[in-house]
Protein backbone atom coordinates (compact mmCIF):
# COMPACT_ATOMS: atom_id res chain seq x y z
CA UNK A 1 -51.09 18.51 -1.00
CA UNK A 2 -49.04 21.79 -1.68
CA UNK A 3 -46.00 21.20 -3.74
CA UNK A 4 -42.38 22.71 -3.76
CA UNK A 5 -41.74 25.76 -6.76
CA UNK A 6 -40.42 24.29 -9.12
CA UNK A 7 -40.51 26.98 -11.26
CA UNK A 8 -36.87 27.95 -9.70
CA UNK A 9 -35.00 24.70 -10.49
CA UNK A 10 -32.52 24.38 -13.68
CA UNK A 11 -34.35 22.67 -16.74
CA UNK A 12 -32.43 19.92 -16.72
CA UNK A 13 -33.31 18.71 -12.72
CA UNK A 14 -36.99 19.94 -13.63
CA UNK A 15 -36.47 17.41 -16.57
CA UNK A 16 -34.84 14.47 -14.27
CA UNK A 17 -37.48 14.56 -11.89
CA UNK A 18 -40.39 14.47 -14.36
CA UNK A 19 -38.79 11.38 -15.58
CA UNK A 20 -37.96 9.73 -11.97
CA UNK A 21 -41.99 10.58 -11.18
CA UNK A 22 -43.03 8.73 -14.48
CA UNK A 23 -41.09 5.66 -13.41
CA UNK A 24 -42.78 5.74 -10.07
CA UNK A 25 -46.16 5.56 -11.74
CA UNK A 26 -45.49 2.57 -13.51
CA UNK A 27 -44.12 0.52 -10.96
CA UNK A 28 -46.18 -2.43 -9.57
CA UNK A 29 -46.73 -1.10 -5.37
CA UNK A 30 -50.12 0.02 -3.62
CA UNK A 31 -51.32 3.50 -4.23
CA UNK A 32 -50.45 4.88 -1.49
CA UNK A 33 -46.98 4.07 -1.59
CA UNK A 34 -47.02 5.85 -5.18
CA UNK A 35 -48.39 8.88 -3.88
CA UNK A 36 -45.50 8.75 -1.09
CA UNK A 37 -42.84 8.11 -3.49
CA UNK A 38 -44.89 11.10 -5.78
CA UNK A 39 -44.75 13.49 -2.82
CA UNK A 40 -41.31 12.78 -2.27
CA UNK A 41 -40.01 13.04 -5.72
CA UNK A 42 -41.54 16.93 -5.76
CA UNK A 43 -40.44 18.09 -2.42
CA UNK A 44 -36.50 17.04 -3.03
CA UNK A 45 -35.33 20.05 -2.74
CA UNK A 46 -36.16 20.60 0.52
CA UNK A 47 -33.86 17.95 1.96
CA UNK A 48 -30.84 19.52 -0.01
CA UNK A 49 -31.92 23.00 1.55
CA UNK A 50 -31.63 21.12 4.78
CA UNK A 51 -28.42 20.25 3.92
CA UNK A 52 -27.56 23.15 2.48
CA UNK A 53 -28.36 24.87 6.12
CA UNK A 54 -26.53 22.50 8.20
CA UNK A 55 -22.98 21.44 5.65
CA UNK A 56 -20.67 24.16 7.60
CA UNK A 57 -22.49 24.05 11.04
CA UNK A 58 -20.75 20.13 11.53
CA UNK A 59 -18.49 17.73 10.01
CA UNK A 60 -19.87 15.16 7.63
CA UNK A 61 -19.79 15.19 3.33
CA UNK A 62 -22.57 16.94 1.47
CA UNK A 63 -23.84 13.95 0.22
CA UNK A 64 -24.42 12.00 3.08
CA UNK A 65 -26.09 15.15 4.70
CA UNK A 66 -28.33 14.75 1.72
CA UNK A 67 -29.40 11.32 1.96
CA UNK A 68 -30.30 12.00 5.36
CA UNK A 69 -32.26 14.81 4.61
CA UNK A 70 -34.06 12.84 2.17
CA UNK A 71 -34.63 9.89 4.71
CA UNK A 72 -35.94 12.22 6.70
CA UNK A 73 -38.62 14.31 3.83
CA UNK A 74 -39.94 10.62 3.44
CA UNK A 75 -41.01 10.05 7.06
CA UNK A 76 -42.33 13.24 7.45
CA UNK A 77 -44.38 12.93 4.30
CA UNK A 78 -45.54 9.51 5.61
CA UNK A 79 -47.07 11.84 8.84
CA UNK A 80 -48.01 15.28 7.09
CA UNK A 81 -51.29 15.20 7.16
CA UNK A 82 -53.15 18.24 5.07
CA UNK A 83 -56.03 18.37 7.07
CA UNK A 84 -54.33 20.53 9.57
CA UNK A 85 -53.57 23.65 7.34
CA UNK A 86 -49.68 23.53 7.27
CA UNK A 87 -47.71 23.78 4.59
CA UNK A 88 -45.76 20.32 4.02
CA UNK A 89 -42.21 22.38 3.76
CA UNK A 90 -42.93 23.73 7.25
CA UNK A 91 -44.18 20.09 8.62
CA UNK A 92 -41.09 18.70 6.82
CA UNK A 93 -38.30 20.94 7.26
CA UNK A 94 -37.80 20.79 11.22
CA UNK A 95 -38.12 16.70 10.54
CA UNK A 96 -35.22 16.60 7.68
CA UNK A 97 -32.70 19.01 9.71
CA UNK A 98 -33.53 16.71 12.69
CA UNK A 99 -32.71 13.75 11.02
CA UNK A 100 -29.43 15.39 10.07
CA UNK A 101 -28.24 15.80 13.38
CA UNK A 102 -29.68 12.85 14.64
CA UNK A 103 -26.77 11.27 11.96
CA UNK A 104 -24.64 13.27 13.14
CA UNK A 105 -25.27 12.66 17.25
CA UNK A 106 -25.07 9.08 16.91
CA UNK A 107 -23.97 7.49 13.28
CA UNK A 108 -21.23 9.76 11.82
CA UNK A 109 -18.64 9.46 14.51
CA UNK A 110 -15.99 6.72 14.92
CA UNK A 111 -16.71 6.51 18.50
CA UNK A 112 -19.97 5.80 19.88
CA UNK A 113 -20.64 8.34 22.43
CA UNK A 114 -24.02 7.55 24.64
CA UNK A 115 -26.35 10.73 23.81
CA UNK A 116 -27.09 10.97 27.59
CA UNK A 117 -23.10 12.37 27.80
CA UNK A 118 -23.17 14.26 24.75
CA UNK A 119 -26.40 16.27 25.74
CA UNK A 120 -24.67 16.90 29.22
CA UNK A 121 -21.40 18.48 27.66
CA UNK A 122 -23.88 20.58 25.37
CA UNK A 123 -25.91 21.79 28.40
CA UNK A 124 -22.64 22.77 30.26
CA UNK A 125 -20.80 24.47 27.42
CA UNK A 126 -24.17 26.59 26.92
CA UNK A 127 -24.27 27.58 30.13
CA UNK A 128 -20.42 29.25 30.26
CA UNK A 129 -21.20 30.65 26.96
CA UNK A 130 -23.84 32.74 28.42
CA UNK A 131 -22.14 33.86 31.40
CA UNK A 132 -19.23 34.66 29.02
CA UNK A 133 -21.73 36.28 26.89
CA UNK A 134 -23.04 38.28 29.78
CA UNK A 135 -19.35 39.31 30.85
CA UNK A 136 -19.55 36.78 34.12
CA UNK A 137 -16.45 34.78 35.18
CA UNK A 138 -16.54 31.02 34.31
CA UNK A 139 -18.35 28.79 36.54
CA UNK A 140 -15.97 26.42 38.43
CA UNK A 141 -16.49 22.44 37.75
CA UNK A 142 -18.18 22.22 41.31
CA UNK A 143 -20.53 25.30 40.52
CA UNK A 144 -21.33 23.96 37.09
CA UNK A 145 -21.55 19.99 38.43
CA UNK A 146 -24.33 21.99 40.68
CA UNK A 147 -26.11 24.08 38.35
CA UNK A 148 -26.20 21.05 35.95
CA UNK A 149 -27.61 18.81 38.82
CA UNK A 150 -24.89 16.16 38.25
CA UNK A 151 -21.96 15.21 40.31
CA UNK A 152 -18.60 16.01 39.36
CA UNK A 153 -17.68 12.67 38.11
CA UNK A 154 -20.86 12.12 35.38
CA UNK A 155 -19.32 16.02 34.36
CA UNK A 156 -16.16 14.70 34.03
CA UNK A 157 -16.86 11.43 32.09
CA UNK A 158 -19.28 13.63 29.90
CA UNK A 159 -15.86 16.50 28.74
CA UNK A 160 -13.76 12.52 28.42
CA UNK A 161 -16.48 11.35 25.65
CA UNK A 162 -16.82 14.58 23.88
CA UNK A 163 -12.66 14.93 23.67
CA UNK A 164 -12.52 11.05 22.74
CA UNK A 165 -15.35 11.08 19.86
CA UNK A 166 -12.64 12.77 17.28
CA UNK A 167 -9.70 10.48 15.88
CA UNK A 168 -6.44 12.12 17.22
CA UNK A 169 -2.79 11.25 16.54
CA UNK A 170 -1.05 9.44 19.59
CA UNK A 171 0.99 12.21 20.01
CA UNK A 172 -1.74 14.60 20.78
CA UNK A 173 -1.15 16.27 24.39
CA UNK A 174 -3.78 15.42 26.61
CA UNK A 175 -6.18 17.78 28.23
CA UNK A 176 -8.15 18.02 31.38
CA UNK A 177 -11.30 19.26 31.60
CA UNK A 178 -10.88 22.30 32.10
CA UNK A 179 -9.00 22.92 28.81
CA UNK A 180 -5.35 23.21 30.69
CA UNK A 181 -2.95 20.17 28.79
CA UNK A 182 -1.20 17.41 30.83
CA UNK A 183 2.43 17.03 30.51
CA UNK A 184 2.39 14.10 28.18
CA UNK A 185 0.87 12.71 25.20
CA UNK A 186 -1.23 9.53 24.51
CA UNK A 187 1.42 7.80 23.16
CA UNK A 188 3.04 7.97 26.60
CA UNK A 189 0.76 6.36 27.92
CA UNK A 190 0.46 2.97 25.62
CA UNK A 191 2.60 -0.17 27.12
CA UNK A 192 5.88 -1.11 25.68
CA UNK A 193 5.72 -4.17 24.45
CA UNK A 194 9.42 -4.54 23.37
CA UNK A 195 10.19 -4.35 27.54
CA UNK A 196 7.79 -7.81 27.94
CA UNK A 197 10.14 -10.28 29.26
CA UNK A 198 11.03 -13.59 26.88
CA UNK A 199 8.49 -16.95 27.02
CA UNK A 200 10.45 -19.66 27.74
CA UNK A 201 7.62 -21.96 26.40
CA UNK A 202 7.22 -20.13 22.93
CA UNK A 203 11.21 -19.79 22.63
CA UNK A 204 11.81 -23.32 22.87
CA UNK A 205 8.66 -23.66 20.37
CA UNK A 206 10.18 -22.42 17.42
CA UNK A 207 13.32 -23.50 18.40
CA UNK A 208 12.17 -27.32 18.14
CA UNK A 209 9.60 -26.88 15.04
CA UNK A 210 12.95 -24.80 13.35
CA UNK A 211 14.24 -28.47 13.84
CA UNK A 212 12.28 -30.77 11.88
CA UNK A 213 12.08 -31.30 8.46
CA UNK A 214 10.54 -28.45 6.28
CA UNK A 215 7.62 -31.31 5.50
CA UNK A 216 6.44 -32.03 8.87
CA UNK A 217 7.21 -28.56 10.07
CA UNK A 218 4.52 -27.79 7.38
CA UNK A 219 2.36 -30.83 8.05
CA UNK A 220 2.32 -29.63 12.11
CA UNK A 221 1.26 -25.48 11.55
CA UNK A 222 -1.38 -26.73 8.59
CA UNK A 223 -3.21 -29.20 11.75
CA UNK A 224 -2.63 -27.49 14.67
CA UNK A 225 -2.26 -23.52 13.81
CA UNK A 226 -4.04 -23.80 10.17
CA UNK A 227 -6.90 -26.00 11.53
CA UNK A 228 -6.40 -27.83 8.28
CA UNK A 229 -8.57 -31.46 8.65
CA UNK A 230 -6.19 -34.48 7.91
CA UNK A 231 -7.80 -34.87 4.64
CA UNK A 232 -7.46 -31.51 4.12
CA UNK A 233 -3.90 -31.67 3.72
CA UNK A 234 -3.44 -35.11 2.75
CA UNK A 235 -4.96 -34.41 -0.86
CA UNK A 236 -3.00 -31.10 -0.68
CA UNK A 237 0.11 -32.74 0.37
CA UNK A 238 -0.57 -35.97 -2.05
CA UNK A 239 0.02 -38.13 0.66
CA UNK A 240 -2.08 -40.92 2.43
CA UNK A 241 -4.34 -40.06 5.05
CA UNK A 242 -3.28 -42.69 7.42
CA UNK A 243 -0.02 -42.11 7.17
CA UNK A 244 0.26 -38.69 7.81
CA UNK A 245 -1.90 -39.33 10.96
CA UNK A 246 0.75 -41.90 12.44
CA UNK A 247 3.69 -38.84 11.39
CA UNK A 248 1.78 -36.39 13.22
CA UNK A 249 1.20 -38.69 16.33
CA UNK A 250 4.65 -39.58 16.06
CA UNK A 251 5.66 -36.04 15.67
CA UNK A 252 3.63 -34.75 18.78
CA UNK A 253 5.49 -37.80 21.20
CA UNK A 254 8.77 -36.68 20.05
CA UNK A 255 8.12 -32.69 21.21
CA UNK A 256 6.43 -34.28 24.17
CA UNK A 257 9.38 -36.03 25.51
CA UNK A 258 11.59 -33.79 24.19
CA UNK A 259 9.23 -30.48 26.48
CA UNK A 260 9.84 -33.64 29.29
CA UNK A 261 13.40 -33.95 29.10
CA UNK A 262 14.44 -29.80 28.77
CA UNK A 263 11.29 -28.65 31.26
CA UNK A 264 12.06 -31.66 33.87
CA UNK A 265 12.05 -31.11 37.73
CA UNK A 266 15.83 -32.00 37.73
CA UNK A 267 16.73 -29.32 34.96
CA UNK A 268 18.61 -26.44 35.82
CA UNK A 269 16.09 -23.90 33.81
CA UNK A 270 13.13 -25.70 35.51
CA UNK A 271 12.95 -23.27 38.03
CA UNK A 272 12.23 -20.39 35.61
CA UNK A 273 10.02 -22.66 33.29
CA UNK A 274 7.34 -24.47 32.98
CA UNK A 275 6.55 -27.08 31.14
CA UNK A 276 4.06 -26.47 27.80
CA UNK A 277 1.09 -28.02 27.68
CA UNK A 278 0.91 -30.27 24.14
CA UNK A 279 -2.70 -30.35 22.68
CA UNK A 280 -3.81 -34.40 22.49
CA UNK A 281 -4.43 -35.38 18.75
CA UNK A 282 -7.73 -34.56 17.17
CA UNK A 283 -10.40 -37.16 16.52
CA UNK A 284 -9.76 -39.07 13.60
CA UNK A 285 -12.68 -37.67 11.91
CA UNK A 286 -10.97 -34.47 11.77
């Protein structure tokens, strides 16, 4: 199997390799994955030429580029076969750049974009760049929507998922697809939650657990909001078990006829409230 030059490497990689290709021969794995791992080890410079090629055609770090490249050398090692006459850099190369943007495509951006979309946009921006190339006007969305053989919707949700794959601040001004900006900015658009009217139910909530002792305030958020079993916060509490059972029923029949009393049908704030609902106590194996 033709190998890399290696004549054109610094000493001191020459010198790592060697070393990373004599611990590969003494490991205990079939041959064949030594002569893979072999292979690999002297054709490593061709993934960070593949790198190399691609680093300021995209976004992504150098090393990451690189580890791709490298995932991709090893499968295309694992299907070079000699037999055929070709060189493995020339087998290998077209595999290790395609892994590259394969990582780029689909793993390196925060949003997921479905490659279906992203291989529209592609198509379409190629297409004005030739007729701008060839001094032609810009195809309308309706022209291009027909040229592409898509309707004007898919076109549309395809320029939405290439703008939205980028992290942008909230007040970046939005943009149609056709480049021109709306008046506002995403920010704009996000619902103001300090405008949500008041709960009743929540108000009177913290107004009534405000009113009991700090213990079985404490005693009440550990079982119901904490999920805390009963002898879960007994031993943490040093109390007994039983005990804090009966205060917690007692505790829950208290807010219950108090929610009965405030939220009754002959209260003047019934109209606006409702009455909350009061989980039933837990089994007592909880």
């Amino acid at each position: 199997m033709a190998s890399m030059t290696n004549t054109t490497q610094p000493a001191a990689i020459q010198r790592r390799l060697d070393r990373q290709r004599q611990h590969e021969r003494r490991r205990s794995i079939p041959e064949h994955i030594l002569q893979r791992n072999d292979t690999v080890l002297m054709h490593l410079g061709l993934a960070h030429l593949g790198a190399n090629r691609l680093l300021h055609n995209g976004s992504g770090e150098r090393d990451d580029l690189v580890q791709e490249g490298r995932y991709g050398l090893i499968r295309a090692v694992e299907r070079f076969e000699a037999s055929r006459g070709h060189r493995i850099s020339s087998y290998a190369m077209p595999r290790i750049t395609g892994q590259i943007r394969h990582y780029r495509r689909d793993r390196l951006q925060t949003m997921r974009i479905p490659w279906r979309l992203s291989d529209l946009h592609a198509r379409g921006t190629k297409a004005q760049e030739r007729r701008l190339h060839a001094g032609m006007p810009l195809l309308s969305n309706e022209d291009l929507t027909q040229q592409l053989g898509v309707s004007t919707d898919r076109w549309r949700e395809a320029c939405m998922a290439h703008r939205d794959r980028r992290i942008q601040s909230l007040h970046h001004q939005l943009s149609n697809s056709d480049g021109s900006s709306e008046p506002e900015a995403r920010i704009d658009g996000l619902q103001d939650h300090r405008c949500q009217p008041a709960d009743p139910q929540h108000e009177w909530l913290i107004q009534m657990l405000n009113s009991l002792e700090p213990n079985h305030c404490r005693w009440l958020c550990a079982f119901w909001i904490d999920g805390l079993s009963l002898t879960e916060i007994a031993r943490r509490e040093c109390i007994d078990r039983l005990m804090l059972r009966t205060a917690l029923r007692g505790m829950l029949n208290t807010l219950r006829a108090e929610a009965g009393r405030d939220f009754s049908p002959t209260s003047p704030e019934a109209k606006r409230k409702r009455s909350p609902v009061l989980p039933p106590m837990r089994s007592a194996d909880h």
